[in-house]
N, C-alpha and C. Protein backbone atom coordinates (compact mmCIF):
# COMPACT_ATOMS: atom_id res chain seq x y z
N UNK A 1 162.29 -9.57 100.13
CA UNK A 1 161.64 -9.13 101.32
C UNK A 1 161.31 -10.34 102.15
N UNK A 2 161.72 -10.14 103.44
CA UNK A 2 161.50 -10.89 104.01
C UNK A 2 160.89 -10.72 105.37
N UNK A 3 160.30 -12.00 105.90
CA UNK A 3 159.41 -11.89 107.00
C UNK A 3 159.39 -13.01 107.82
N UNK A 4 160.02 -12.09 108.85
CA UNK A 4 160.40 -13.36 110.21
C UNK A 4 159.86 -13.38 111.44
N UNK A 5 159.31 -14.97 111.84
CA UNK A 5 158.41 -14.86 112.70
C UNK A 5 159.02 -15.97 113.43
N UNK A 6 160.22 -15.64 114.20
CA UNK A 6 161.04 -16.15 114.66
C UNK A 6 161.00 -15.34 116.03
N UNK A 7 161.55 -16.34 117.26
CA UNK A 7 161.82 -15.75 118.44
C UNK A 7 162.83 -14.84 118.39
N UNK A 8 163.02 -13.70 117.98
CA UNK A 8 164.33 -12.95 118.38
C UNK A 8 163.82 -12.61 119.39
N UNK A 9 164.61 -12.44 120.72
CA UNK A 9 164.50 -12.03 121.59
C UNK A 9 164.63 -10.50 122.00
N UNK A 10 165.25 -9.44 121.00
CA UNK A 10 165.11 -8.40 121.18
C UNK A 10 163.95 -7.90 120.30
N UNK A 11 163.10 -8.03 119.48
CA UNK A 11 162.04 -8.09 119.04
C UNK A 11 160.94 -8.10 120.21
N UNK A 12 159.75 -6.89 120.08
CA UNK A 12 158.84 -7.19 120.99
C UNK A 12 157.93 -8.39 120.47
N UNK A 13 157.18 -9.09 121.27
CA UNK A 13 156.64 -10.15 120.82
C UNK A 13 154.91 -9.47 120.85
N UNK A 14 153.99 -10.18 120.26
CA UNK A 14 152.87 -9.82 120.15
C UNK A 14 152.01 -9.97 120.88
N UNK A 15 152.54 -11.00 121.86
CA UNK A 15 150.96 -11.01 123.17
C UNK A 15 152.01 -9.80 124.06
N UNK A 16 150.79 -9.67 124.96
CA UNK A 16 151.19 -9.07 126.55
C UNK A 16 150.70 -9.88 127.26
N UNK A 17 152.09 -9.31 128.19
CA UNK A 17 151.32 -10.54 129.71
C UNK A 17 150.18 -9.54 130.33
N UNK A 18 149.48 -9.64 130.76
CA UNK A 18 148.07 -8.89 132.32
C UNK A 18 149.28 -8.36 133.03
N UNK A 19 148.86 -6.81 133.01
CA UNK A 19 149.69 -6.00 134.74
C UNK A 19 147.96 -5.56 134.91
N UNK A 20 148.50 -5.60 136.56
CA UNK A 20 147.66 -5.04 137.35
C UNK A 20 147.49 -4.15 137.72
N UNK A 21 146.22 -3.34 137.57
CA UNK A 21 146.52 -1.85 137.78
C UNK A 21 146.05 -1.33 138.86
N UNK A 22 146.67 -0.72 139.61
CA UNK A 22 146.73 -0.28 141.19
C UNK A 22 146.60 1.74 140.92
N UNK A 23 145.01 1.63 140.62
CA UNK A 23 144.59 2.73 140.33
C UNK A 23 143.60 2.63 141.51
N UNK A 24 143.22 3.81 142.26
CA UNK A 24 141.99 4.13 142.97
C UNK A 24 140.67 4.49 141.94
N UNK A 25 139.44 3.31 141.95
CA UNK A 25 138.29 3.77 140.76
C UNK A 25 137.94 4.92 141.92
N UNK A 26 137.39 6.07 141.26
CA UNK A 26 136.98 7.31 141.95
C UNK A 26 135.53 7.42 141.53
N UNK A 27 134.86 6.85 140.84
CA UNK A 27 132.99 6.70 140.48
C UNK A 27 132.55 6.61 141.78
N UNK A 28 132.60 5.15 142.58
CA UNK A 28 131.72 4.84 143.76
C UNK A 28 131.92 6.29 144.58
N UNK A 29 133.33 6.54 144.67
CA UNK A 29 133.34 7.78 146.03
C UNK A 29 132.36 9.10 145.45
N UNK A 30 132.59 9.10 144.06
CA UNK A 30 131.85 10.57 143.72
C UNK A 30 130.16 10.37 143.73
N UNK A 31 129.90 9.08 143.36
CA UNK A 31 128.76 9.14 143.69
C UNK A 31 127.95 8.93 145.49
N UNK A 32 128.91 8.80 146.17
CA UNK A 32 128.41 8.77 147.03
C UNK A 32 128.78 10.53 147.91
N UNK A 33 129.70 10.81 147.54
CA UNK A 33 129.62 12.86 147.39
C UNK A 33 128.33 13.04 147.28
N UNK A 34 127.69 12.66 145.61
CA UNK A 34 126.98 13.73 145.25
C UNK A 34 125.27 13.40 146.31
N UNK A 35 125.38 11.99 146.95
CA UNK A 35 124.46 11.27 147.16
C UNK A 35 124.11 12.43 148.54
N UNK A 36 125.45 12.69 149.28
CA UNK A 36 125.67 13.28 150.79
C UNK A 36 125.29 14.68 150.37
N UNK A 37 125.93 15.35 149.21
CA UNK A 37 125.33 16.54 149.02
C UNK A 37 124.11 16.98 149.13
N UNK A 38 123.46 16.35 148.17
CA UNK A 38 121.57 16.47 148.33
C UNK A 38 121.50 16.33 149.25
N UNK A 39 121.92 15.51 150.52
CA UNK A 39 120.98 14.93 151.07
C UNK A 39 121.40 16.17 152.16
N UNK A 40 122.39 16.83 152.23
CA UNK A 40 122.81 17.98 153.11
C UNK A 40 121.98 18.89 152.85
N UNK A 41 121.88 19.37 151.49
CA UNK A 41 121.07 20.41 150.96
C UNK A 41 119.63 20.62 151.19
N UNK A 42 118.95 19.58 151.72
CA UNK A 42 117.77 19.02 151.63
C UNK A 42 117.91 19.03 153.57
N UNK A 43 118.26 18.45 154.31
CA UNK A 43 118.50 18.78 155.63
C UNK A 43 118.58 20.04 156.32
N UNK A 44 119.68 20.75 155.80
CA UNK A 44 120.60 22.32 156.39
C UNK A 44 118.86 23.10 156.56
N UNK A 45 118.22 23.28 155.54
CA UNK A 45 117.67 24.46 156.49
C UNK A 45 116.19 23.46 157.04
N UNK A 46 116.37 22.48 157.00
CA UNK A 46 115.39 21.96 158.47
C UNK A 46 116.10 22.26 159.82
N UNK A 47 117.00 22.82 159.58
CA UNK A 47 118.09 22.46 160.52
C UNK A 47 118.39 24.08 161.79
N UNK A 48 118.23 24.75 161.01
CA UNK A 48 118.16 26.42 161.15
C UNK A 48 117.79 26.59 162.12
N UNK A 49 116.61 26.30 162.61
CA UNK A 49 115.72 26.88 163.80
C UNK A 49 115.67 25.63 164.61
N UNK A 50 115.67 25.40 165.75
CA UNK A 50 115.34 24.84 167.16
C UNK A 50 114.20 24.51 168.00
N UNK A 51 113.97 25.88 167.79
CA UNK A 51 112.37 25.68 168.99
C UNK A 51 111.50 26.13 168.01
N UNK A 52 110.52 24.86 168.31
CA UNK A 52 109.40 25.27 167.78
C UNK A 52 108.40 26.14 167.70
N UNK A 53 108.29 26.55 166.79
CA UNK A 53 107.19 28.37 166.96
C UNK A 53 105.94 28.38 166.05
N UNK A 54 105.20 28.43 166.54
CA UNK A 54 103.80 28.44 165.29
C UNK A 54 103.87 30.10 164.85
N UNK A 55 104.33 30.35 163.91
CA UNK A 55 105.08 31.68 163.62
C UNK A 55 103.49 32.32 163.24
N UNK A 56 103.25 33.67 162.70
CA UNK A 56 102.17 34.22 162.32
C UNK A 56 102.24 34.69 160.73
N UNK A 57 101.24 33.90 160.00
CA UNK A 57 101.76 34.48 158.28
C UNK A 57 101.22 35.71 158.15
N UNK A 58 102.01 36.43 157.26
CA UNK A 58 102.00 37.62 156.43
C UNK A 58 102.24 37.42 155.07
N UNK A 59 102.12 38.65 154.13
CA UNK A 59 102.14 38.83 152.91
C UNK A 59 103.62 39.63 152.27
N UNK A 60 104.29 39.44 153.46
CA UNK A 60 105.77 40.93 153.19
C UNK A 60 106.86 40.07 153.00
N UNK A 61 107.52 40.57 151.96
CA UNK A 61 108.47 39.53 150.86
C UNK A 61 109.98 39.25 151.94
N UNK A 62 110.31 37.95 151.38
CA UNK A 62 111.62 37.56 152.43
C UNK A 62 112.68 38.85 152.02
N UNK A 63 113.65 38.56 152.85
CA UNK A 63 114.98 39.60 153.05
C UNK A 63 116.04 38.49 152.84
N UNK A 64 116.89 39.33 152.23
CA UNK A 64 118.10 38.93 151.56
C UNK A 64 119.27 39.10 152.87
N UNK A 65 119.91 37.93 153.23
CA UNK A 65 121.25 38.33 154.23
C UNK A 65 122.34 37.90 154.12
N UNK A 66 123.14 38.25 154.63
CA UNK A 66 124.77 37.82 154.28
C UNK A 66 125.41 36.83 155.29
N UNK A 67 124.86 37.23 156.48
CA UNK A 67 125.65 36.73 157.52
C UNK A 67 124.31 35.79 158.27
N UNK A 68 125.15 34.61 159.04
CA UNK A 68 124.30 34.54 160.14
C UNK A 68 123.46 34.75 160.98
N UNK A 69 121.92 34.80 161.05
CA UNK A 69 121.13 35.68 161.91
C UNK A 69 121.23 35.44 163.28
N UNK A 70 121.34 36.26 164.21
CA UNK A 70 121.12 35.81 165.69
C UNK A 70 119.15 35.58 165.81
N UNK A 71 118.79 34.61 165.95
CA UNK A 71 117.39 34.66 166.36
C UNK A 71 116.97 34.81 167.83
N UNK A 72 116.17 35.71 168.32
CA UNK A 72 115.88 35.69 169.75
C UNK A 72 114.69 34.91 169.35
N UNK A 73 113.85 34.13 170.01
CA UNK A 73 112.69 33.27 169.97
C UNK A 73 112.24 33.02 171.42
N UNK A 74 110.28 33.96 171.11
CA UNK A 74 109.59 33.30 172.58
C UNK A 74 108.72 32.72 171.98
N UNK A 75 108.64 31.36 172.74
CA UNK A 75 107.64 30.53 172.41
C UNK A 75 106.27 30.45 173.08
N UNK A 76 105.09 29.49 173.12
CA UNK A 76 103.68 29.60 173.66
C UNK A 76 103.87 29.72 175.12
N UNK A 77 104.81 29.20 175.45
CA UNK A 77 104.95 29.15 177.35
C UNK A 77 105.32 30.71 177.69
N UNK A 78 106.42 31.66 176.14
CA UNK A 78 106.90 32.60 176.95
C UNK A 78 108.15 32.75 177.31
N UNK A 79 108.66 31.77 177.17
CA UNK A 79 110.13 31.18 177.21
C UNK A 79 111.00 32.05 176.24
N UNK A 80 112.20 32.84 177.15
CA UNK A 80 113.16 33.18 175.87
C UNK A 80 114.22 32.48 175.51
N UNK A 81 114.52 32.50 173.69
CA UNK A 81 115.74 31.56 173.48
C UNK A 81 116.95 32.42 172.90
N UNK A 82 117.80 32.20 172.94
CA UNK A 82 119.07 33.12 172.09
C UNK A 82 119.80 32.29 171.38
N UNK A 83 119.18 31.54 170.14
CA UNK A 83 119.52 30.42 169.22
C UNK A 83 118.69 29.44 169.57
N UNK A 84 118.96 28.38 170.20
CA UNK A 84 118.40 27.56 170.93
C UNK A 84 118.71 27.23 172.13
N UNK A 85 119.18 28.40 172.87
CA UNK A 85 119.36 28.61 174.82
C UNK A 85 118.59 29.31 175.53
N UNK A 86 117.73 28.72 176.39
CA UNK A 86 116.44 29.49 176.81
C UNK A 86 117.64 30.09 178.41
N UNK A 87 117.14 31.37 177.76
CA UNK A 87 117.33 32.07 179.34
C UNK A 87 116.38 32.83 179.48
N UNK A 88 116.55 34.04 180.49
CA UNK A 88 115.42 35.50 180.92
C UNK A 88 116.06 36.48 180.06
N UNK A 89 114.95 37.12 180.13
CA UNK A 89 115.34 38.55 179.83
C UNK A 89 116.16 39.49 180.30
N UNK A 90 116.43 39.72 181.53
CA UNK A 90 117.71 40.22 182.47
C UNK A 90 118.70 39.63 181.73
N UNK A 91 119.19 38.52 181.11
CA UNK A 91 120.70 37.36 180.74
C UNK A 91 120.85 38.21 179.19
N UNK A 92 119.15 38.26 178.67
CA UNK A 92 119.60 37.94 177.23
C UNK A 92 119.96 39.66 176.12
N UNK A 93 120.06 40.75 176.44
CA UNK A 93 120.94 41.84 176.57
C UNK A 93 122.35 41.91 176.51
N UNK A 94 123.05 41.36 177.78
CA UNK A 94 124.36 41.02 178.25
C UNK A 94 124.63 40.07 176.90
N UNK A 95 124.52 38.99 176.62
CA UNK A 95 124.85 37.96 175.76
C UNK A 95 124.75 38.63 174.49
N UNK A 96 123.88 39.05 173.80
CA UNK A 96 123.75 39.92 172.59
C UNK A 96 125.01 40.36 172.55
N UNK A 97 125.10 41.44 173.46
CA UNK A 97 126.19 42.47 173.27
C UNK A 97 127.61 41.83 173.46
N UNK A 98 127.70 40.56 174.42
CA UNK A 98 129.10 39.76 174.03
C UNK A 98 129.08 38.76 172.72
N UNK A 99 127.98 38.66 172.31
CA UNK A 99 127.81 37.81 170.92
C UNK A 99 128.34 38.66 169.87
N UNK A 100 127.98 39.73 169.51
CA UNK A 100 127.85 40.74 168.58
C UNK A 100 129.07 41.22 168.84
N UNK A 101 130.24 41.41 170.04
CA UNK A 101 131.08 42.84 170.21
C UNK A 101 130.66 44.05 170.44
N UNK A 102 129.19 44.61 171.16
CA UNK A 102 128.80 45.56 170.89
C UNK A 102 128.72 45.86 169.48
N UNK A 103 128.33 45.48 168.48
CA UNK A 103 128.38 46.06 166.96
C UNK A 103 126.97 46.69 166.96
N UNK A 104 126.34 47.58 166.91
CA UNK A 104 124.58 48.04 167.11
C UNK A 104 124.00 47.69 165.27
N UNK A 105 125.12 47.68 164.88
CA UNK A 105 124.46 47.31 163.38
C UNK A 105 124.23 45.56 162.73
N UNK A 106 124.41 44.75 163.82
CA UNK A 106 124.40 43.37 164.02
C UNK A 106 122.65 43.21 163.85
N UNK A 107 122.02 42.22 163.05
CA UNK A 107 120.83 42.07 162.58
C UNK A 107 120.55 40.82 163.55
N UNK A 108 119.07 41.62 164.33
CA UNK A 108 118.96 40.37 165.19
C UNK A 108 117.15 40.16 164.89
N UNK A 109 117.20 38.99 164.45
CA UNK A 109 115.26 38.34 164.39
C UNK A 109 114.73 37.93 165.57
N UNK A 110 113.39 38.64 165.92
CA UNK A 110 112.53 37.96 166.72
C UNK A 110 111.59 37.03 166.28
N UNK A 111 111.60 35.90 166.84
CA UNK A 111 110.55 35.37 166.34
C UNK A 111 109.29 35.13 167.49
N UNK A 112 108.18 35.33 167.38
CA UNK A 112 107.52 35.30 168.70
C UNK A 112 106.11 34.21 168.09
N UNK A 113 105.68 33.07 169.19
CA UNK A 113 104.91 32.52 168.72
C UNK A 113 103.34 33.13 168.69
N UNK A 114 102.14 32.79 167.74
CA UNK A 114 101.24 33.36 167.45
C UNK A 114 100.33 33.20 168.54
N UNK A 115 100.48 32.56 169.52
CA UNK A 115 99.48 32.32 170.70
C UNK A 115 100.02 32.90 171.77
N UNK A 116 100.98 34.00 171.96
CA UNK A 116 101.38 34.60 173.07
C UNK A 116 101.03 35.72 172.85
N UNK A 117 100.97 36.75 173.61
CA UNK A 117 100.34 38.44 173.52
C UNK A 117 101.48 38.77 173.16
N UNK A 118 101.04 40.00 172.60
CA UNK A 118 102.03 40.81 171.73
C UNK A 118 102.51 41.47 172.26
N UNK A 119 102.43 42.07 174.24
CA UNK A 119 103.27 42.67 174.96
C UNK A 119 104.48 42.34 175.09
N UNK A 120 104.44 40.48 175.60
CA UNK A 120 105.72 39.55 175.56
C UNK A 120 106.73 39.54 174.10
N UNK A 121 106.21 40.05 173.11
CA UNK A 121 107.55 40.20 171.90
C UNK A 121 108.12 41.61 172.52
N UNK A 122 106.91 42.54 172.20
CA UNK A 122 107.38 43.86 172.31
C UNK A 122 108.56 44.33 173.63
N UNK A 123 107.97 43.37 174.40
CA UNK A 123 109.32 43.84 175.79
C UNK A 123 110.40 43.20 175.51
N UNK A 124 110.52 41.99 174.66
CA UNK A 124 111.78 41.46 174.40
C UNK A 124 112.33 42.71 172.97
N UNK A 125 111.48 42.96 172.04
CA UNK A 125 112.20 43.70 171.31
C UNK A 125 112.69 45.48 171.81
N UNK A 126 111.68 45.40 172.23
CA UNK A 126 112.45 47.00 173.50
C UNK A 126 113.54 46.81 174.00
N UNK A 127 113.52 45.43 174.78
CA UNK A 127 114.99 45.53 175.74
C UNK A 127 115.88 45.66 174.68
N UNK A 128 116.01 45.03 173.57
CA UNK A 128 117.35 44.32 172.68
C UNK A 128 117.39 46.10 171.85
N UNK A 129 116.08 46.76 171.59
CA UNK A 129 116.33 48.14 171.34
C UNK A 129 117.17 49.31 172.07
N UNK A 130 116.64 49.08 173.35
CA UNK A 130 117.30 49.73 174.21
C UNK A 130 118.88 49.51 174.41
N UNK A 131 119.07 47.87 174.05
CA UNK A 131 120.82 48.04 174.38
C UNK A 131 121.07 48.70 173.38
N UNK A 132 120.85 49.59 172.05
CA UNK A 132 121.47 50.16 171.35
C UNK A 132 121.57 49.33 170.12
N UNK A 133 120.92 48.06 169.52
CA UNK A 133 120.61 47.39 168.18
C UNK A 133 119.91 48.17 167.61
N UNK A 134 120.33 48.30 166.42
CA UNK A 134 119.16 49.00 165.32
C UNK A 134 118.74 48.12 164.34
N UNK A 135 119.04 47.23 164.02
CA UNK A 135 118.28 46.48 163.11
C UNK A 135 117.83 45.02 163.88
N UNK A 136 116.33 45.13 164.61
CA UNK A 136 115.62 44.14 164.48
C UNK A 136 114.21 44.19 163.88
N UNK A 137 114.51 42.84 163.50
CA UNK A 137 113.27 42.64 162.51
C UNK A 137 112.34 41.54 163.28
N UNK A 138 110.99 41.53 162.76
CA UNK A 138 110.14 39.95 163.34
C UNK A 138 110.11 39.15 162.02
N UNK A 139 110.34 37.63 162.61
CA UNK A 139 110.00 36.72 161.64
C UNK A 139 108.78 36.11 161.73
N UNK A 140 108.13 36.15 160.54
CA UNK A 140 106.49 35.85 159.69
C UNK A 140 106.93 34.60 159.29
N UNK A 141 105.89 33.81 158.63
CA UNK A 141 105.67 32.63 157.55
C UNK A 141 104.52 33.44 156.27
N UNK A 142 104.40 32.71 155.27
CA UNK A 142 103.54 33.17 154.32
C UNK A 142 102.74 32.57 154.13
N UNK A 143 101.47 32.60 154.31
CA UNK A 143 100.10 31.66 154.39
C UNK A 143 100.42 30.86 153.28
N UNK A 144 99.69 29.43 153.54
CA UNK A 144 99.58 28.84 152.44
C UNK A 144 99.10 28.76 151.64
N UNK A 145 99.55 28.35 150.05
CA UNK A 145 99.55 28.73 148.95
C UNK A 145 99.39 30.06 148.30
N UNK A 146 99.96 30.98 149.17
CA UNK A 146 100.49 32.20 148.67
C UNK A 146 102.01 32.57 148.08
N UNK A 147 101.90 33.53 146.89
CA UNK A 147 103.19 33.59 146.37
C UNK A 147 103.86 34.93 146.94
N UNK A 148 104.95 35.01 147.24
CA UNK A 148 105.21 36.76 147.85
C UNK A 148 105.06 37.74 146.80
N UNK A 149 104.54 38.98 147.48
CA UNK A 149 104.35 40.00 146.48
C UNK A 149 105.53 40.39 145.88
N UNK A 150 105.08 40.21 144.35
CA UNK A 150 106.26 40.75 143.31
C UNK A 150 106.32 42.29 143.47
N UNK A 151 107.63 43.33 143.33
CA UNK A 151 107.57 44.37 143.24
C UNK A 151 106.91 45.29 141.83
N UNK A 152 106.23 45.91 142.15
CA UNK A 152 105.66 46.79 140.74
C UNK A 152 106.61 47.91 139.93
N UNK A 153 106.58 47.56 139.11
CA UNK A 153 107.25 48.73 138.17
C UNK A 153 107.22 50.18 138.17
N UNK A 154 107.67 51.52 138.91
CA UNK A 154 107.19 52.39 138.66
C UNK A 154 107.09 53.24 136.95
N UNK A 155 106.46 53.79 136.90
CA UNK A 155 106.40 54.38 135.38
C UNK A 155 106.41 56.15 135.49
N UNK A 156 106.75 56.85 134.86
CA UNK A 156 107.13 58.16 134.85
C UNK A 156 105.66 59.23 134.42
N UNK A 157 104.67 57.95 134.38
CA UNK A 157 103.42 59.19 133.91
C UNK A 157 103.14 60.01 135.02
């Protein structure tokens, strides 16, 4: 038996030379993903509403939605918005109904601020009634450090 530690040249030899590897490292980029994520997640719903509204708290549990809400919003001056575009009341009807397609089952929120009379919601939610919407709702806040009411169990006694 024998053992040769001779240059044959078709023999692999035992060092390697260094190759360079022309790989993209993908760590830095993912951590800077996950960095943008939070920080989106944590932004988006500061992000939601526009004009500022000192809303009025209640005790009546949030609503579950699917789609996009249209918000109408009057603020302390009185001012109407349709997202965050202040027009009149005469404009903001017409726009609904080209926003929506005429759809009357399109869910539209009022939000009205707590220092304006409650005539100024009610005529904005009349008009948007009258074009033929059936689902508007008003948007509340929930006093602080209150939890929303849990639903109760009914029982058969």
């Amino acid at each position: 038996m024998g053992f040769s530690t001779g240059g044959n040249p078709r023999t692999k030899s035992t060092r390697r030379k260094a190759h360079i590897v022309a790989e993209i490292n993908v760590t830095p980029m993912v951590d800077v993903m996950l960095v943008l994520l939070i920080i989106f997640m944590v932004t988006a719903p500061l992000l939601t509403v526009g004009v500022p509204v000192d809303l009025p708290k209640t005790n009546a549990s949030a609503m579950g939605e699917q789609d996009k809400p249209l918000t109408v919003t009057v603020d302390s001056n009185g001012t109407i918005y349709l997202q965050e575009t202040p027009l009149e009341l005469t404009v903001l009807v017409p726009r609904l109904v080209a926003i929506t397609g005429s759809n009357p089952e399109a869910r539209i929120y009022v939000r009205g601020d707590k220092g304006i009379s409650y005539g100024q919601v009610m005529e904005v939610m009349g008009a948007i009634n009258a074009a033929g919407f059936k689902k508007v709702a008003l948007i509340s806040e929930l006093p602080q450090g209150k939890a929303p009411p849990t639903p109760q169990a009914k029982t058969g006694k």
